[in-house]
N, C-alpha and C. Protein backbone atom coordinates (compact mmCIF):
# COMPACT_ATOMS: atom_id res chain seq x y z
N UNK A 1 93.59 -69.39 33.47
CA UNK A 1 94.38 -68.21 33.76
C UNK A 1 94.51 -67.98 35.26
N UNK A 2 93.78 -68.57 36.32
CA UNK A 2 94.01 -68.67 37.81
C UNK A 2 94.82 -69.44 37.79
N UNK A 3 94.99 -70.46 37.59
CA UNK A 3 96.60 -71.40 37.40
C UNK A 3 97.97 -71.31 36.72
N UNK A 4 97.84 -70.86 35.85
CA UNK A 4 98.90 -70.10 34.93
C UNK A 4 98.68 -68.67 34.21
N UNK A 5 98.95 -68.06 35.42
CA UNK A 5 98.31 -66.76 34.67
C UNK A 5 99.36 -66.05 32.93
N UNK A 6 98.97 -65.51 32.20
CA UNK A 6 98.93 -65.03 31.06
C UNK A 6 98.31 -63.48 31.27
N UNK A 7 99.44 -62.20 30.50
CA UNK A 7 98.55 -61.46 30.33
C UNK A 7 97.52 -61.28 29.47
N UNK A 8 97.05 -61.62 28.29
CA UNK A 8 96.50 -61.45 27.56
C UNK A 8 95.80 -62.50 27.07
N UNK A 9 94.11 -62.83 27.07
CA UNK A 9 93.49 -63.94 26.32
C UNK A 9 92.65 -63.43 25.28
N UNK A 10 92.47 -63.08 24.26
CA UNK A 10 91.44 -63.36 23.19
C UNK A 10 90.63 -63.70 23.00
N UNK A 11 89.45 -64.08 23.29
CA UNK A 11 88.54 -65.24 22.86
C UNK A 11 87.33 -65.23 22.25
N UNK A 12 87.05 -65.87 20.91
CA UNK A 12 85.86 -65.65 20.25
C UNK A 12 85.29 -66.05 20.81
N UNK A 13 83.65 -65.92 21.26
CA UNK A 13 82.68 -67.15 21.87
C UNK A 13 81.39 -67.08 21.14
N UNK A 14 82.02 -66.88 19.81
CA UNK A 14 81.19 -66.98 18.50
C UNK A 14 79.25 -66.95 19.56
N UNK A 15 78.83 -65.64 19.62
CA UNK A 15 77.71 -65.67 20.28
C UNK A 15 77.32 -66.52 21.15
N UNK A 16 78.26 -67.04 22.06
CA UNK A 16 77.65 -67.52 23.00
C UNK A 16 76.59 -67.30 24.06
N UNK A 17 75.26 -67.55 24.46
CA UNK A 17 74.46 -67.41 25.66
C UNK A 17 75.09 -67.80 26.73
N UNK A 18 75.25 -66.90 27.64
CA UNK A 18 75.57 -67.14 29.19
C UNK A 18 74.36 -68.00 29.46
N UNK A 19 73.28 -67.14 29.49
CA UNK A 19 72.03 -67.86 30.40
C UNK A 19 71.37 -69.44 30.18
N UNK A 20 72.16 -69.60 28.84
CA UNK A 20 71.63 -70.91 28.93
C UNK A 20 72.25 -72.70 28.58
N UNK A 21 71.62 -73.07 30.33
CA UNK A 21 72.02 -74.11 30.61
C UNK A 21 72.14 -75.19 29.63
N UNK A 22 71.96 -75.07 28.26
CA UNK A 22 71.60 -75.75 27.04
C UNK A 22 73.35 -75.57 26.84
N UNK A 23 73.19 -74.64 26.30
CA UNK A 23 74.60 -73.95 25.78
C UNK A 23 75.73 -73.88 26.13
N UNK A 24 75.74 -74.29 27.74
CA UNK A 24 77.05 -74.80 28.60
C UNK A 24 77.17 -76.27 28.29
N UNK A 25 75.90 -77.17 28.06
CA UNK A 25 75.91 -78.28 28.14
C UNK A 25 77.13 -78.83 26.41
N UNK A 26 76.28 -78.47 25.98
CA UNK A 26 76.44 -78.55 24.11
C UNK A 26 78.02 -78.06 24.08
N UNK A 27 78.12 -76.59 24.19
CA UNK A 27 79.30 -75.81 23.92
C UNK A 27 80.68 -75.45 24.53
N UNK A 28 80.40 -75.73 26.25
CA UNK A 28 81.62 -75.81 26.85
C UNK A 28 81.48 -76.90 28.16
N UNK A 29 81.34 -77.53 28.26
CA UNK A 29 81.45 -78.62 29.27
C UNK A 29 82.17 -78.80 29.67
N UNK A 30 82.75 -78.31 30.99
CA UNK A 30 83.69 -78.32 31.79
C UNK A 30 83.18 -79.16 33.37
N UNK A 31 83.02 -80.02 33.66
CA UNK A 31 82.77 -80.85 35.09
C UNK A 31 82.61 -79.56 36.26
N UNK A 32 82.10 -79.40 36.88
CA UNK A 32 81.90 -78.44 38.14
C UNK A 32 82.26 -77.22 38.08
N UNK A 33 81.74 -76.43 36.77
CA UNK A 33 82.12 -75.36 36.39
C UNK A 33 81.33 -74.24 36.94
N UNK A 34 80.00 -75.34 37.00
CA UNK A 34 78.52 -74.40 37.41
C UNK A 34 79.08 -74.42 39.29
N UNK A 35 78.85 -75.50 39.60
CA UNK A 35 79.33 -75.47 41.15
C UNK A 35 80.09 -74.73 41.54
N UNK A 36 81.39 -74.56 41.14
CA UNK A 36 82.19 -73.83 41.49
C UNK A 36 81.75 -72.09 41.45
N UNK A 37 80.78 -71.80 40.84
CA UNK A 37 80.49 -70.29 40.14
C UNK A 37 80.23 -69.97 38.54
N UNK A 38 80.36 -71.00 37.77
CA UNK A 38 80.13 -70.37 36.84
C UNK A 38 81.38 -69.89 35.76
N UNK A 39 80.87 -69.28 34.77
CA UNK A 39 81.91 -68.20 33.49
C UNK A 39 82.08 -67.23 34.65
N UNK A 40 81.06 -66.62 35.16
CA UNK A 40 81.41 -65.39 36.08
C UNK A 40 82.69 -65.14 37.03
N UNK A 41 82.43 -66.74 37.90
CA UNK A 41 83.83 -66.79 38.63
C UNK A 41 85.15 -67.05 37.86
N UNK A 42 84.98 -68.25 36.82
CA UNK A 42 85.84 -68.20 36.11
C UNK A 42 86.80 -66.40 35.85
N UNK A 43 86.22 -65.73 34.69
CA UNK A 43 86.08 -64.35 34.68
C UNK A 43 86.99 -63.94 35.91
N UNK A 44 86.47 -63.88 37.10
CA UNK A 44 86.79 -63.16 38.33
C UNK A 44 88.25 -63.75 38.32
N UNK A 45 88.47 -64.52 37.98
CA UNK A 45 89.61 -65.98 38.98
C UNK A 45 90.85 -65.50 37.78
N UNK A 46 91.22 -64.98 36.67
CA UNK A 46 91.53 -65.14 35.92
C UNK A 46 92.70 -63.81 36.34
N UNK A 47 93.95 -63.95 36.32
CA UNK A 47 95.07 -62.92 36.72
C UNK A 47 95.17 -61.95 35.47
N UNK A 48 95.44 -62.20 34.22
CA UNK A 48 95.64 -61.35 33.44
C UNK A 48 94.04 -60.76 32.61
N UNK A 49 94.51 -60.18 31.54
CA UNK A 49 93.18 -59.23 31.05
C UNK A 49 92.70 -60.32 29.99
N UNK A 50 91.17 -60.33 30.06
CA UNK A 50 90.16 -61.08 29.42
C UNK A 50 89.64 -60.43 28.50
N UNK A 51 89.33 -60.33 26.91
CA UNK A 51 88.63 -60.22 26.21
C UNK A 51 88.18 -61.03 24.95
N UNK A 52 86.97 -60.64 25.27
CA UNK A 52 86.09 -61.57 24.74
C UNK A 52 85.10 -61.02 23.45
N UNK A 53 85.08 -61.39 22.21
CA UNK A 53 84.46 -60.82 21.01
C UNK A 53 83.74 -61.46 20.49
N UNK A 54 82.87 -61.24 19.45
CA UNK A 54 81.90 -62.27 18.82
C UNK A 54 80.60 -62.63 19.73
N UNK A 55 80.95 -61.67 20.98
CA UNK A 55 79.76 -62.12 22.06
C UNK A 55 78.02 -62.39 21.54
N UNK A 56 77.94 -61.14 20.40
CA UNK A 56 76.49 -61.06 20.85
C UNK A 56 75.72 -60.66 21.63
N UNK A 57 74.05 -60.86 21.59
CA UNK A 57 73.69 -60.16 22.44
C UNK A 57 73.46 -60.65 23.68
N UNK A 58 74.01 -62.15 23.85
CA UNK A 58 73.36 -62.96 25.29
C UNK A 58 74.73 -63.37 25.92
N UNK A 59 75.62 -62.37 25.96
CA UNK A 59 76.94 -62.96 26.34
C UNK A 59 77.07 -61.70 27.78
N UNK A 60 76.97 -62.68 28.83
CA UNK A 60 76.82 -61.55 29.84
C UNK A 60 77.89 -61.60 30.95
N UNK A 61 78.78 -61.28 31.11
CA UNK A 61 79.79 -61.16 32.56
C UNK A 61 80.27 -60.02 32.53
N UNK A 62 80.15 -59.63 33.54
CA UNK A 62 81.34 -58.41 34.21
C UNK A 62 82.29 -58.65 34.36
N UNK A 63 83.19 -57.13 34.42
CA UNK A 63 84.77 -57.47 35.30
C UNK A 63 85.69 -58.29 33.98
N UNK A 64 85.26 -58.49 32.79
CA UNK A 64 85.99 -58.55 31.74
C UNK A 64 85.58 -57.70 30.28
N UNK A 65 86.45 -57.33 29.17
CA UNK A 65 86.05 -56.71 28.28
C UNK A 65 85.29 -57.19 27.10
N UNK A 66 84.23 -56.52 26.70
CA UNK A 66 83.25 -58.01 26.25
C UNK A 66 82.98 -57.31 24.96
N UNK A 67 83.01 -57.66 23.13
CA UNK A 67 82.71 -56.90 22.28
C UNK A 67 81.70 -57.78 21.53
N UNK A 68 80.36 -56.97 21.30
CA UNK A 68 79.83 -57.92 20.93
C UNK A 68 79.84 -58.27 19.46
N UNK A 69 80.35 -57.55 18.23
CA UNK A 69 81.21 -57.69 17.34
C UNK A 69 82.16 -58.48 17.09
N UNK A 70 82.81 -59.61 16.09
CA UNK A 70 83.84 -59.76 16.26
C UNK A 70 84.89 -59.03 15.95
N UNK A 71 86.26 -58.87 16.19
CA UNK A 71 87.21 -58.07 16.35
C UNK A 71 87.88 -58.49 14.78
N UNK A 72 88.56 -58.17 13.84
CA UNK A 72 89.58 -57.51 13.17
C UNK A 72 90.73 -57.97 13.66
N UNK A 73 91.58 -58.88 12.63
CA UNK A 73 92.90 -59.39 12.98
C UNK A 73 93.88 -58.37 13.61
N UNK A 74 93.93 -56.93 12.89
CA UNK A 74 94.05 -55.70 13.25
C UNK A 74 93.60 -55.19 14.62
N UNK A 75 92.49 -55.42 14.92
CA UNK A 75 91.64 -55.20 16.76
C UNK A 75 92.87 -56.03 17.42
N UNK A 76 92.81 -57.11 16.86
CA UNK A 76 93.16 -57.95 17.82
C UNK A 76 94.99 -57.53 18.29
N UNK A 77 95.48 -57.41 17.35
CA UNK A 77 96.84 -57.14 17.57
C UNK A 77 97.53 -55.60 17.98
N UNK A 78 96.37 -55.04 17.74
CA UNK A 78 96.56 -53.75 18.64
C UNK A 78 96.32 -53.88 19.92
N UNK A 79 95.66 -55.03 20.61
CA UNK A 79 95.76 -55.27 21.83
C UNK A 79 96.83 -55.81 22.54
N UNK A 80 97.74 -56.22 21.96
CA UNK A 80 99.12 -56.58 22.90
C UNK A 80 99.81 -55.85 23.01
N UNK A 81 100.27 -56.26 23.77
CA UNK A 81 101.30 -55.19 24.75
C UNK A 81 102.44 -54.65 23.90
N UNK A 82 102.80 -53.66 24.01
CA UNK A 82 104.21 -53.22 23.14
C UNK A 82 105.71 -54.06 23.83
N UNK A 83 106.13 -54.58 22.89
CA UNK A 83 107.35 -55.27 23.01
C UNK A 83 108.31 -54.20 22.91
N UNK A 84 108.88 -54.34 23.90
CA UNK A 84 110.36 -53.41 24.38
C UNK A 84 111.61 -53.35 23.08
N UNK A 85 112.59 -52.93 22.81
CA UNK A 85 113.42 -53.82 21.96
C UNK A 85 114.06 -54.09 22.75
């Protein structure tokens, strides 16, 4: 979303742990993700609005909307934007 920004992302991260280096390894492996900063910077770097559901209790960043519940097909689509006619 720093490269092509989008307003709106969704994203389950079916309980993901931030804190652990296990869990980046296994679950999202991205090459110099940690170097660069992290989910956090990621997060930061990102132009449109971030939310994130299914967190749990070890799902930790600021500066995006974080539920630790998952959301309701219903949640979810009350979050977009109203289309004009």
């Amino acid at each position: 979303m720093a490269v092509a920004p989008v307003p709106l992302a969704v994203l389950d991260v079916d309980r993901f742990d931030t804190s652990s280096d296990a869990a980046l390894l296994d679950r999202l492996y991205i090459p110099g993700l940690q170097r660069a900063g992290g989910l956090q910077t990621a997060a930061t770097a990102a132009a449109g609005r971030v939310v994130v559901h299914d967190a749990g209790a070890h799902f930790q960043l600021t500066g995006i909307d974080v539920h630790q519940a998952p959301l309701t097909p219903a949640a979810i689509v009350n979050l977009l934007p109203a289309r004009r006619p």
